[in-house]
N, C-alpha and C. Protein backbone atom coordinates (compact mmCIF):
# COMPACT_ATOMS: atom_id res chain seq x y z
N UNK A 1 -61.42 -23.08 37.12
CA UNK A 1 -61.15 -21.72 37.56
C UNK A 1 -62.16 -20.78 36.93
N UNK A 2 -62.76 -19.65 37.71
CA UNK A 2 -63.68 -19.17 36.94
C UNK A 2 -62.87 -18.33 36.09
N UNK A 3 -63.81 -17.45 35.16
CA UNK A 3 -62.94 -17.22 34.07
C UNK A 3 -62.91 -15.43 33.84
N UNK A 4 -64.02 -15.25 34.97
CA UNK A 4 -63.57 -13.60 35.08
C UNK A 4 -62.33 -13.38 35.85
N UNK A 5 -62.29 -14.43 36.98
CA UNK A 5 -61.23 -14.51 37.81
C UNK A 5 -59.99 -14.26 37.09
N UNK A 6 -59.95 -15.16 36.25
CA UNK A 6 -58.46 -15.56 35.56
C UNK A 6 -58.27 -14.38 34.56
N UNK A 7 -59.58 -13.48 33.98
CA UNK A 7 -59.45 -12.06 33.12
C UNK A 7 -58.96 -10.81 34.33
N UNK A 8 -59.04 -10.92 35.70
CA UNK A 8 -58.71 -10.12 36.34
C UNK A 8 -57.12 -10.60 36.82
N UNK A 9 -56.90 -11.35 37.11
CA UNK A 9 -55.40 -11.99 37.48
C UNK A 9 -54.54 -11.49 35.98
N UNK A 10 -54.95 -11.87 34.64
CA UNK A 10 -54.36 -11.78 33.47
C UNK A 10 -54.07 -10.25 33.59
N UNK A 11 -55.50 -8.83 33.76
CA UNK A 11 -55.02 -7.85 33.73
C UNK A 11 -54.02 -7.22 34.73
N UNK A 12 -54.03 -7.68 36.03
CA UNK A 12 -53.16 -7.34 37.08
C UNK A 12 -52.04 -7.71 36.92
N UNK A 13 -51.43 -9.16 35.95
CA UNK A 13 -49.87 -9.22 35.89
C UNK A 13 -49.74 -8.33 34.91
N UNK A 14 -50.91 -7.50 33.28
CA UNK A 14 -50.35 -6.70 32.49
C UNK A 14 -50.21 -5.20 33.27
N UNK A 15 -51.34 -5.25 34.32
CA UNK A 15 -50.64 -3.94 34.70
C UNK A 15 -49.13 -3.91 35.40
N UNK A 16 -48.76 -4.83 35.74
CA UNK A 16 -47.64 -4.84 36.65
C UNK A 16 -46.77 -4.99 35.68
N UNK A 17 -46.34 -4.97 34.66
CA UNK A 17 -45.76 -4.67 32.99
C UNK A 17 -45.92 -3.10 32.63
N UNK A 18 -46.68 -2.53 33.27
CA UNK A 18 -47.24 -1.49 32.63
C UNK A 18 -46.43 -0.18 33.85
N UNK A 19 -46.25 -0.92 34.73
CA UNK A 19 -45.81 -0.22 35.86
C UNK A 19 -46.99 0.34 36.33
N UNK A 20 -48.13 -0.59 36.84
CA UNK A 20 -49.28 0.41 37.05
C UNK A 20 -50.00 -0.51 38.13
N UNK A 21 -48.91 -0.06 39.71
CA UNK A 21 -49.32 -1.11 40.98
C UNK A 21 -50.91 -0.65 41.24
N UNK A 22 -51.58 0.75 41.22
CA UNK A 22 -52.73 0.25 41.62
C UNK A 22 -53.84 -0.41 40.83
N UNK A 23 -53.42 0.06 39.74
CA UNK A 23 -54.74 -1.05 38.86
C UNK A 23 -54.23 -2.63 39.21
N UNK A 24 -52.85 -3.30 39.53
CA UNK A 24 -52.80 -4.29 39.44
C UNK A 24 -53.25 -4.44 40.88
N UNK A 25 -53.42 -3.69 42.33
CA UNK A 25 -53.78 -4.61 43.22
C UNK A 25 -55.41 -4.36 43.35
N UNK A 26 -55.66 -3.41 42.55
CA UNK A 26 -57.21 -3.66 42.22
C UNK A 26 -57.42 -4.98 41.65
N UNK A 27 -57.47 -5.10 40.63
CA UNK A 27 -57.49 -6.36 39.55
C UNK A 27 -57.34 -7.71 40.09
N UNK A 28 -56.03 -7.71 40.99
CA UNK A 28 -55.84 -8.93 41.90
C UNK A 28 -56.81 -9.24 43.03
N UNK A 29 -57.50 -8.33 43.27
CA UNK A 29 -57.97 -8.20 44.52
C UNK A 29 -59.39 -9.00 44.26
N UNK A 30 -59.84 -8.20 43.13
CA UNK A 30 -61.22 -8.77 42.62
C UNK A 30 -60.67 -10.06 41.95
N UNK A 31 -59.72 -10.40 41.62
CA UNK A 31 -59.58 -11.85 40.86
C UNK A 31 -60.05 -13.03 42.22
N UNK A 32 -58.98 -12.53 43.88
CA UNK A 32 -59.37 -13.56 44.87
C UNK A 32 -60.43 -13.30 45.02
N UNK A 33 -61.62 -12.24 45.08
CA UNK A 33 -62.75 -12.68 45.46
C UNK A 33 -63.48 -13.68 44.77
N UNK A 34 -63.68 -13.20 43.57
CA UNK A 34 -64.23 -14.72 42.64
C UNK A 34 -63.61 -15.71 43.06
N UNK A 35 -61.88 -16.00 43.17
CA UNK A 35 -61.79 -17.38 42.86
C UNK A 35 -60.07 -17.48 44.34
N UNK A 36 -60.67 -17.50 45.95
CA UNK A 36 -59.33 -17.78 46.65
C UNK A 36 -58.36 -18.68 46.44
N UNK A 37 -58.78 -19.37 45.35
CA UNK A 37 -57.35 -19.87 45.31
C UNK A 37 -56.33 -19.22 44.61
N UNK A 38 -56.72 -17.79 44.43
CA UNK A 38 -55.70 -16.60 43.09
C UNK A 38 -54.33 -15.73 44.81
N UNK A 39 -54.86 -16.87 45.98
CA UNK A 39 -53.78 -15.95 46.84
C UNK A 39 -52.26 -15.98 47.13
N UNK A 40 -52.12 -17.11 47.06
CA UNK A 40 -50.49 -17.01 46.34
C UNK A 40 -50.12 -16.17 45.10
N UNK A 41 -51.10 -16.13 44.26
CA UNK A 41 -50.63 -15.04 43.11
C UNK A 41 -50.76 -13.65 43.61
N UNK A 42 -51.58 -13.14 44.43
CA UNK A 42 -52.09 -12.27 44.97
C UNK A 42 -50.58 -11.61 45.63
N UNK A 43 -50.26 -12.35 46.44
CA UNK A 43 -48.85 -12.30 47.36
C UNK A 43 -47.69 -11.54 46.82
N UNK A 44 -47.64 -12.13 45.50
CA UNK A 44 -46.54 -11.75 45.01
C UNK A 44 -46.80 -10.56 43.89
N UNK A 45 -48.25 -10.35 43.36
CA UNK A 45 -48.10 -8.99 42.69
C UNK A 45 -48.46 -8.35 43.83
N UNK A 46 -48.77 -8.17 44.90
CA UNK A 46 -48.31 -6.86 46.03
C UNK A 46 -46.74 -7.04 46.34
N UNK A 47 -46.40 -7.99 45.97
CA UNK A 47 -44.51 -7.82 46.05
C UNK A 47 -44.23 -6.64 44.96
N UNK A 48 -44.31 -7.15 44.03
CA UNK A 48 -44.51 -6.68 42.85
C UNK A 48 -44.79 -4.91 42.92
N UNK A 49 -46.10 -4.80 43.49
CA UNK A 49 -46.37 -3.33 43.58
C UNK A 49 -45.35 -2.54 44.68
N UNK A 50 -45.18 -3.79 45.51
CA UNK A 50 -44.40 -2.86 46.60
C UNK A 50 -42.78 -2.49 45.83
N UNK A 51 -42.40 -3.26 44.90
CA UNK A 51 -41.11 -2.91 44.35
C UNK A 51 -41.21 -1.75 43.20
N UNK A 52 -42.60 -1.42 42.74
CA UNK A 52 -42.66 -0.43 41.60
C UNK A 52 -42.62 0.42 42.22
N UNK A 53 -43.59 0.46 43.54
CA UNK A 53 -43.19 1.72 44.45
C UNK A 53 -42.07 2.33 44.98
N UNK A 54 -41.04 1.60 45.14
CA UNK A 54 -39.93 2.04 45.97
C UNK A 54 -38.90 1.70 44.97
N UNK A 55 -38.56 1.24 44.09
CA UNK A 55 -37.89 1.10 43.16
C UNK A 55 -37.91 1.20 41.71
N UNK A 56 -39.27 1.64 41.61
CA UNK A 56 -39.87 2.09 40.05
C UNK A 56 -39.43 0.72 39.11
N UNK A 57 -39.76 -0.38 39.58
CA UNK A 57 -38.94 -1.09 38.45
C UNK A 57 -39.57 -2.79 39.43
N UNK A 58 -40.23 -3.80 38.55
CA UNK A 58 -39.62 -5.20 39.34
C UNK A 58 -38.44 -5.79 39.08
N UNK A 59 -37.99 -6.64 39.98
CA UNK A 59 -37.04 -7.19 39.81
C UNK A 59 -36.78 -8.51 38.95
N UNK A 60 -36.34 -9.28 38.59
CA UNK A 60 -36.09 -10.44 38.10
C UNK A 60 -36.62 -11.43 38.72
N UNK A 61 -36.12 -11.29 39.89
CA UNK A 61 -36.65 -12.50 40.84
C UNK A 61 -37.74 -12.11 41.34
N UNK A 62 -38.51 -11.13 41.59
CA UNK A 62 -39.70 -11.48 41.53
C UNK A 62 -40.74 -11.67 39.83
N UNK A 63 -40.12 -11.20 39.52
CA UNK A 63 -40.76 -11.50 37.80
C UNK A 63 -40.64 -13.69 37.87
N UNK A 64 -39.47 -13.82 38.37
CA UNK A 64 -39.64 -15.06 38.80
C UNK A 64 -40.63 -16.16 39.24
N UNK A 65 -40.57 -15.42 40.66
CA UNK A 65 -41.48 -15.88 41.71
C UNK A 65 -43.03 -15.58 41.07
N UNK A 66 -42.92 -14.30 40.40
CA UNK A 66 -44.63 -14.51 39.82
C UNK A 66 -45.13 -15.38 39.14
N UNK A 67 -43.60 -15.86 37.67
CA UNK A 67 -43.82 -17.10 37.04
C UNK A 67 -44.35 -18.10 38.05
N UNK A 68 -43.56 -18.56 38.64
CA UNK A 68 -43.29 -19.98 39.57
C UNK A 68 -44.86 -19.79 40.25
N UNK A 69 -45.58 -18.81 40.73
CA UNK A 69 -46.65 -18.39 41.69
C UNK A 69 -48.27 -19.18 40.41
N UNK A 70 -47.78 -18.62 39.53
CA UNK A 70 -48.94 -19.19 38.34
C UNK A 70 -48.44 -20.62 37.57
N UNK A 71 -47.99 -21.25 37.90
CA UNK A 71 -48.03 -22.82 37.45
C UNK A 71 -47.20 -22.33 35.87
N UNK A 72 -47.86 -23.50 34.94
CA UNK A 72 -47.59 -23.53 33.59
C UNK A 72 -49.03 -23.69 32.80
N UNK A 73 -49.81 -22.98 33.27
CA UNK A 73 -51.00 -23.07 32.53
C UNK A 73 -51.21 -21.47 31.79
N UNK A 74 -51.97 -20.84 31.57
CA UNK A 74 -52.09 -19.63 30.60
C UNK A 74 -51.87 -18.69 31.23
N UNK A 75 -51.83 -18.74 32.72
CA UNK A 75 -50.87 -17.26 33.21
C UNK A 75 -49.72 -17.23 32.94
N UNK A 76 -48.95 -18.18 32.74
CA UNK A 76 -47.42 -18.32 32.73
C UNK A 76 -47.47 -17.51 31.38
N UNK A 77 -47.79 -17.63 30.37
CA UNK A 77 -48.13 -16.81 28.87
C UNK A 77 -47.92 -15.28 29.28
N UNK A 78 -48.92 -15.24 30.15
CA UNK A 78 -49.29 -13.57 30.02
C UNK A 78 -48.00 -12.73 31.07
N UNK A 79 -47.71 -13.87 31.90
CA UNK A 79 -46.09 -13.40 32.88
C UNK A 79 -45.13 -13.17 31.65
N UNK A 80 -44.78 -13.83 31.04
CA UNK A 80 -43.91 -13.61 30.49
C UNK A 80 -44.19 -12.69 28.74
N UNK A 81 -45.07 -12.43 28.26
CA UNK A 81 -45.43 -11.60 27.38
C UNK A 81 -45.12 -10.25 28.10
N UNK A 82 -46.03 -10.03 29.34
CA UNK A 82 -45.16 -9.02 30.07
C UNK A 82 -44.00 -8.66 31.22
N UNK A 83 -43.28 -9.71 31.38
CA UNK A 83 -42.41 -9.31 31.89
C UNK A 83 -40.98 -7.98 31.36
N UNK A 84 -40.78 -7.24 31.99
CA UNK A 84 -39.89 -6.05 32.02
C UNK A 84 -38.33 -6.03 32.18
N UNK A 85 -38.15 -7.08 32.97
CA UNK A 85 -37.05 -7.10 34.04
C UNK A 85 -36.11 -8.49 33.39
């Protein structure tokens, strides 16, 4: 995986901790260009943004689904360091 990729995916799940959907679908955005296979993760922090938007808050289950979306390799770390919910 390249590894700016995975520094832009890392900052887009902290912004989505931070409550801060557009830096995270910036961040995500540039993570799939470097590296398409970041689009299932991609998917779900625009879930993600779409719930900070309309609900100021993520939910559990998608705090979930973001886990489950990044495997068990070093995103799973940074999901859950910032998870909120």
């Amino acid at each position: 995986m390249d590894k700016k990729a995975l520094a832009f995916a890392e900052d887009a799940v902290a912004a989505i901790g931070e409550r801060d959907g557009p830096r995270a679908r910036t961040c995500i955005a540039q993570a799939c260009e470097l590296e398409p296979a970041m689009n299932r993760l991609a998917d779900t922090v625009y879930l993600a943004c779409s719930e900070l938007e309309t609900k100021g808050e993520v939910s559990t289950a998608t705090w979930n689904i973001l886990g489950e979306s990044v495997g068990t390799g070093e995103l799973f770390g940074v999901v859950e360091a910032h998870r909120t919910s």
